[in-house]
N, C-alpha and C. Protein backbone atom coordinates (compact mmCIF):
# COMPACT_ATOMS: atom_id res chain seq x y z
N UNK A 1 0.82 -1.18 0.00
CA UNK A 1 0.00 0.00 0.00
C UNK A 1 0.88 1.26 0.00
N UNK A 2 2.23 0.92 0.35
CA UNK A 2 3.08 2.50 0.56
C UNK A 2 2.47 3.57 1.58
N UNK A 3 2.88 4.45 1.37
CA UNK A 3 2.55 5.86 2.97
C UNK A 3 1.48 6.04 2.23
N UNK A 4 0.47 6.12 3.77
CA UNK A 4 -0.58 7.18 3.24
C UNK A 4 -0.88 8.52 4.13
N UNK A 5 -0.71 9.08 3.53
CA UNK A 5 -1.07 10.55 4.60
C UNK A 5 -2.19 10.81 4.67
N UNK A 6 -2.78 11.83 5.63
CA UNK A 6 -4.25 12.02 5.76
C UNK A 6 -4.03 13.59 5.85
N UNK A 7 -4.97 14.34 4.39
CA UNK A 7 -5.39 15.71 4.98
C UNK A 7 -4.09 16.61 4.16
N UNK A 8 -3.15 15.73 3.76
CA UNK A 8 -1.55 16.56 3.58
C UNK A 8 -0.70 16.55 4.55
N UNK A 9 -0.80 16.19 5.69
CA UNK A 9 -0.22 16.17 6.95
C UNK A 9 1.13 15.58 6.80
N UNK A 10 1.50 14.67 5.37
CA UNK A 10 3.05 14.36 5.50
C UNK A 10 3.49 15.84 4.69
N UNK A 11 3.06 16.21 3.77
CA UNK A 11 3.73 17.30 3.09
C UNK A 11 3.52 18.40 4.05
N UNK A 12 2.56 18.82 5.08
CA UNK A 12 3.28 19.84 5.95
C UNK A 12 3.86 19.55 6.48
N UNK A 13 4.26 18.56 7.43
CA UNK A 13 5.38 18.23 8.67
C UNK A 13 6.41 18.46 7.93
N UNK A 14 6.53 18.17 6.69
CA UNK A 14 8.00 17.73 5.77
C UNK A 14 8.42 19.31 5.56
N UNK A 15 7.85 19.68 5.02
CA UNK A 15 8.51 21.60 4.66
C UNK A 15 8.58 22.01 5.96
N UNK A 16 7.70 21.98 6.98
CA UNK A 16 7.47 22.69 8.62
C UNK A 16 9.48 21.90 8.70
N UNK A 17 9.17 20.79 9.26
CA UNK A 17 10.33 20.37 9.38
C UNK A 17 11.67 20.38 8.98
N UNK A 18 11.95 21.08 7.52
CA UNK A 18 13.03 21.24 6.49
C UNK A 18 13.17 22.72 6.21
N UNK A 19 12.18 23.78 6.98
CA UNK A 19 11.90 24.93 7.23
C UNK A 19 13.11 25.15 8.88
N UNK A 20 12.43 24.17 9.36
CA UNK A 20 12.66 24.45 10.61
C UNK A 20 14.51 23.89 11.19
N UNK A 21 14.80 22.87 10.31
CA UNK A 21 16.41 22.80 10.31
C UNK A 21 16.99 23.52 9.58
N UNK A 22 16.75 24.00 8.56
CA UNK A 22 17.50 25.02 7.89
C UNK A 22 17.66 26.16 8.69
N UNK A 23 16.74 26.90 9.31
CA UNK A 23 16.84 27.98 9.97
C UNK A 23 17.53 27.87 11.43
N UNK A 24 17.32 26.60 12.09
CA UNK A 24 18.20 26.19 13.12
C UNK A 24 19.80 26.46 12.83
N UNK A 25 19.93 26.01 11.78
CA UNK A 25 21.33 26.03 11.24
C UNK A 25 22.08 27.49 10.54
N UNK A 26 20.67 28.45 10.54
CA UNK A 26 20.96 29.35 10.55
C UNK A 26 21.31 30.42 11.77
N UNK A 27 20.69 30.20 11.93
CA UNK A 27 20.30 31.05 13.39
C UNK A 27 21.63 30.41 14.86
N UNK A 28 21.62 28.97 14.44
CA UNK A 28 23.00 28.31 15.44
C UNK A 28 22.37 28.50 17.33
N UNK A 29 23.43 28.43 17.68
CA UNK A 29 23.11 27.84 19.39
C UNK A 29 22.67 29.24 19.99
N UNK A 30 21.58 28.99 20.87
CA UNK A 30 20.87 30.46 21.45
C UNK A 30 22.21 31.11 22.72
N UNK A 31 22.30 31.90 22.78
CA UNK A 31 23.85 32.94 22.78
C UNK A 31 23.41 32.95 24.48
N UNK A 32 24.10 32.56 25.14
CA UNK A 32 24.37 32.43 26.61
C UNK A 32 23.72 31.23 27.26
N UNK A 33 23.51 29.84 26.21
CA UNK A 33 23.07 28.68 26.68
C UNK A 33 24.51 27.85 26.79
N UNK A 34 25.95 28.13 26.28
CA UNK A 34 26.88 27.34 26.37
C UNK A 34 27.81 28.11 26.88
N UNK A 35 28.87 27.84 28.25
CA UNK A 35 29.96 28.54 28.52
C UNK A 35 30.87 28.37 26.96
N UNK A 36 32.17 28.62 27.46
CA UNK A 36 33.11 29.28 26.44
C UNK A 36 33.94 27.16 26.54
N UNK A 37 34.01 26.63 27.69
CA UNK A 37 34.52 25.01 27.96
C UNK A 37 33.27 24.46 27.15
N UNK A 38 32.39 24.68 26.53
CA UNK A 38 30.92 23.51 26.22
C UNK A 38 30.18 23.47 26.98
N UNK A 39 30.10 23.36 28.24
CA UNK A 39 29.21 23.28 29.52
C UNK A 39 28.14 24.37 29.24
N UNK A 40 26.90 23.44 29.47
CA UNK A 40 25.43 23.80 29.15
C UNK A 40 25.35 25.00 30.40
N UNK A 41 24.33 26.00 30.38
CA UNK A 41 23.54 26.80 31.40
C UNK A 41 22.13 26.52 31.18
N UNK A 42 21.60 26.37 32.19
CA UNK A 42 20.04 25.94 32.20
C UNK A 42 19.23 27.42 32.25
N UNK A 43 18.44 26.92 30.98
CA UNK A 43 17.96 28.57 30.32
C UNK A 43 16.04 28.24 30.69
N UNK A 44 15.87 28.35 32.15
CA UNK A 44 14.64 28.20 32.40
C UNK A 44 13.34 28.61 31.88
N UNK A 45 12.38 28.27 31.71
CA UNK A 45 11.12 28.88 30.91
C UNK A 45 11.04 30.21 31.13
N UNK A 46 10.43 31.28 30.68
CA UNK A 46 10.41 32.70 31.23
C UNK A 46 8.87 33.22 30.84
N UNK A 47 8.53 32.29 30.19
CA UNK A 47 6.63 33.28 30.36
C UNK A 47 5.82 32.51 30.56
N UNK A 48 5.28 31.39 31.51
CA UNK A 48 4.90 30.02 31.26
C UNK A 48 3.21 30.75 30.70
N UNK A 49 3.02 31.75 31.09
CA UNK A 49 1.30 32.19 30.64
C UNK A 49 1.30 32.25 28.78
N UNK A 50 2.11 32.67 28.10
CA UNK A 50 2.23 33.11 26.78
C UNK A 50 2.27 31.76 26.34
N UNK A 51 3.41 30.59 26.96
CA UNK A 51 3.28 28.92 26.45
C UNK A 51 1.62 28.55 27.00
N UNK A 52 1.21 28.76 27.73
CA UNK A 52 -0.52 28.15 27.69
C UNK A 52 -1.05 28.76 26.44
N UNK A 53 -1.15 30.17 26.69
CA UNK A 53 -2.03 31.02 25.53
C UNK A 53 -1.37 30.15 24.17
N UNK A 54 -0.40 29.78 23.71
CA UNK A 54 0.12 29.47 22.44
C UNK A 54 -0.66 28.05 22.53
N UNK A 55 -0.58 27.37 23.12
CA UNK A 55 -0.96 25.73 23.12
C UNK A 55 -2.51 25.67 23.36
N UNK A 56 -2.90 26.79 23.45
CA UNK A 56 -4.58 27.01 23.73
C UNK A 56 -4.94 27.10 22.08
N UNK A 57 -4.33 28.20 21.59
CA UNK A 57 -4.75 28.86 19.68
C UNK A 57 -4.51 27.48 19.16
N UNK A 58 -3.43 26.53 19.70
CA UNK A 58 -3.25 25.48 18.50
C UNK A 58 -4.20 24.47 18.93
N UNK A 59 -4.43 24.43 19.94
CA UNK A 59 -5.22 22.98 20.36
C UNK A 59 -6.81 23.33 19.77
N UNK A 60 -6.98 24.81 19.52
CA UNK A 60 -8.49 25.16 18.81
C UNK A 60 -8.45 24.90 17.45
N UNK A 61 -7.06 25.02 16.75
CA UNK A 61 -7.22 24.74 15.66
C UNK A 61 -6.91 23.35 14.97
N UNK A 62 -6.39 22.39 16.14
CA UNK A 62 -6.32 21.11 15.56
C UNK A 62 -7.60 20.75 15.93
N UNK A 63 -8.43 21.25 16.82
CA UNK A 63 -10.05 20.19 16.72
C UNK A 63 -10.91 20.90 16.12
N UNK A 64 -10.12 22.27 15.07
CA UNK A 64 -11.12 22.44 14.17
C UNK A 64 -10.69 22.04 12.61
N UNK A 65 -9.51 21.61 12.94
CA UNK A 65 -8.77 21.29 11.04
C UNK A 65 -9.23 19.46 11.01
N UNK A 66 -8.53 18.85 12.61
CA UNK A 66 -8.63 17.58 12.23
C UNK A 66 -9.85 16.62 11.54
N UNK A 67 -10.72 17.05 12.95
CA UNK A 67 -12.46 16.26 12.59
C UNK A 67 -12.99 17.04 11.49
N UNK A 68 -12.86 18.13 11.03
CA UNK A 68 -13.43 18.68 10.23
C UNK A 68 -13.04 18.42 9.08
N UNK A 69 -11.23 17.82 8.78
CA UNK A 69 -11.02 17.87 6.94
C UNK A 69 -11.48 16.02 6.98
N UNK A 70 -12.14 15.68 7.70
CA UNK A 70 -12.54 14.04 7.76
C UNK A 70 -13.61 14.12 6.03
N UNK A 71 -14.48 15.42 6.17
CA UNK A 71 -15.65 14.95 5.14
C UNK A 71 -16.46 13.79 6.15
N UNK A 72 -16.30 13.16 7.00
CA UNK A 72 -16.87 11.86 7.33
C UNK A 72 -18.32 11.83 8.22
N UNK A 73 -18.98 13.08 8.38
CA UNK A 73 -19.81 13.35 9.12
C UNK A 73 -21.54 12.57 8.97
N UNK A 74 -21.29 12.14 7.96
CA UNK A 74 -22.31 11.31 7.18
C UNK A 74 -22.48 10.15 8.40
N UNK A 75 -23.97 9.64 8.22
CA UNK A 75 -23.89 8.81 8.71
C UNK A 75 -24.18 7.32 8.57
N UNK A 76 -23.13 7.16 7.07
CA UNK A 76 -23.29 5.87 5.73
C UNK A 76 -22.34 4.82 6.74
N UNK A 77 -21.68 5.11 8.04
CA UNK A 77 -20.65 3.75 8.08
C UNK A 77 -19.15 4.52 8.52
N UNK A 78 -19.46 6.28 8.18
CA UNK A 78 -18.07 6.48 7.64
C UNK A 78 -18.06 7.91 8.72
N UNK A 79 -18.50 7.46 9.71
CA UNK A 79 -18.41 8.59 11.01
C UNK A 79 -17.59 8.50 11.71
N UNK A 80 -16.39 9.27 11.52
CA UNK A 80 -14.94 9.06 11.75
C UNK A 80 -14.61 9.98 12.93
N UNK A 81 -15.62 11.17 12.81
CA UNK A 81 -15.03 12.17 13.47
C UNK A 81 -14.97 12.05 15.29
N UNK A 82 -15.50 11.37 15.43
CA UNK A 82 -15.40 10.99 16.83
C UNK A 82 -14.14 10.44 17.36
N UNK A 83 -13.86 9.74 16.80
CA UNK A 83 -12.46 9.12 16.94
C UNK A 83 -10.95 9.62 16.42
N UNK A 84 -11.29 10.68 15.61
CA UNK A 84 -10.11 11.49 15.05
C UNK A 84 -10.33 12.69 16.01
N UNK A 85 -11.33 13.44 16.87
CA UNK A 85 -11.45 14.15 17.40
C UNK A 85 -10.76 13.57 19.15
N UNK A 86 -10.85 11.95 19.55
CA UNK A 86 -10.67 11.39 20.34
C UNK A 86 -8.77 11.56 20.30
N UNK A 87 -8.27 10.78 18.68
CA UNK A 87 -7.01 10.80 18.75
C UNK A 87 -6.14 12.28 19.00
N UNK A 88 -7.23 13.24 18.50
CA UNK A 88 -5.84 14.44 18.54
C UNK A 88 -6.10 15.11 19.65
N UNK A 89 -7.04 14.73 21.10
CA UNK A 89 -6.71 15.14 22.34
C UNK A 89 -5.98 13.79 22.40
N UNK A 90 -5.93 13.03 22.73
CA UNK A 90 -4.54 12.03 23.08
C UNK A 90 -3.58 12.40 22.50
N UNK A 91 -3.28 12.73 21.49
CA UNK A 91 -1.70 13.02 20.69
C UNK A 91 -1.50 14.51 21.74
N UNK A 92 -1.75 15.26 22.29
CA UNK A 92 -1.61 16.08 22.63
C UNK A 92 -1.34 16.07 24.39
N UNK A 93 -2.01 14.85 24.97
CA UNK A 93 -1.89 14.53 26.03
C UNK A 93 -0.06 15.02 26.48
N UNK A 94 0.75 14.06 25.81
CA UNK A 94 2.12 14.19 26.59
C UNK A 94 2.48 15.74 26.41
N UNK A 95 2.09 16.15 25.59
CA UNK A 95 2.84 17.49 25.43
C UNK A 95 2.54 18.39 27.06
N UNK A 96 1.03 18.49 27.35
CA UNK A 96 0.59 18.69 28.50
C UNK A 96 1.17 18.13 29.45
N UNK A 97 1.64 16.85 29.31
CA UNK A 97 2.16 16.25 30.68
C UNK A 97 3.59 16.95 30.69
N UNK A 98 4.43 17.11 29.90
CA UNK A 98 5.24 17.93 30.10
C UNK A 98 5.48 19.36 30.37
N UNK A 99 4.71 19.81 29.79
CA UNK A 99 4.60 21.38 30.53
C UNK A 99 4.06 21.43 31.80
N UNK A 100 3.01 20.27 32.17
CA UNK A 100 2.92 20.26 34.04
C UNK A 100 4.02 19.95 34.57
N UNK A 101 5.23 19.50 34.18
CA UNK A 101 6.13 19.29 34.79
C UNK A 101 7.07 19.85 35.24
N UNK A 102 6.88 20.54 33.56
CA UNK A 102 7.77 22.47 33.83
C UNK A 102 7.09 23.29 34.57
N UNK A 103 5.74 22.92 34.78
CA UNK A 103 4.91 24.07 35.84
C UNK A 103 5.21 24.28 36.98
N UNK A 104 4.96 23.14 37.70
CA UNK A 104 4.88 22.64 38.73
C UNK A 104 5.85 21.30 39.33
């Protein structure tokens, strides 16, 4: 059967992703995270309210892109959206578990 993507979702990750190392490699190591020996400095969170507000806009727009580019709302057999609406609060779960961790 080969890859199948759903929605385009391999061709955005792929440019997001090939966007996002190129410019890493531009941009290089954030400037007072490494002494002058290599030794790391721990560059703690600094706005944890602005990381909610950001993960709030995206989490509205993945449960309005995901269940919605389904088409599947019909109710022939092919009522998907429940369960694609189910998976992308779970895919999102750890991310949350990690920022409670940075929270608190």
């Amino acid at each position: 059967m080969g890859m199948r993507t759903f929605a385009g979702s391999g061709v955005v990750h792929t440019v997001g992703g090939g966007h996002a190392l190129a410019l890493a490699m531009i941009v290089g190591p954030r400037i007072g995270k490494y002494n002058r020996n290599g030794s790391p400095n721990a560059m703690p969170g600094h706005d944890i309210v602005i990381v909610l507000t950001a993960a709030s806009f995206l989490a509205f727009g993945w449960f309005g892109f995901n269940p919605g580019s389904t088409l599947g709302a019909s109710g022939n057999g092919a009522l998907r959206i429940g369960s694609i609406a189910v998976n992308t609060m779970l895919a999102g779960c750890p991310g949350l578990s990690a920022l409670s961790s940075i929270c608190g």
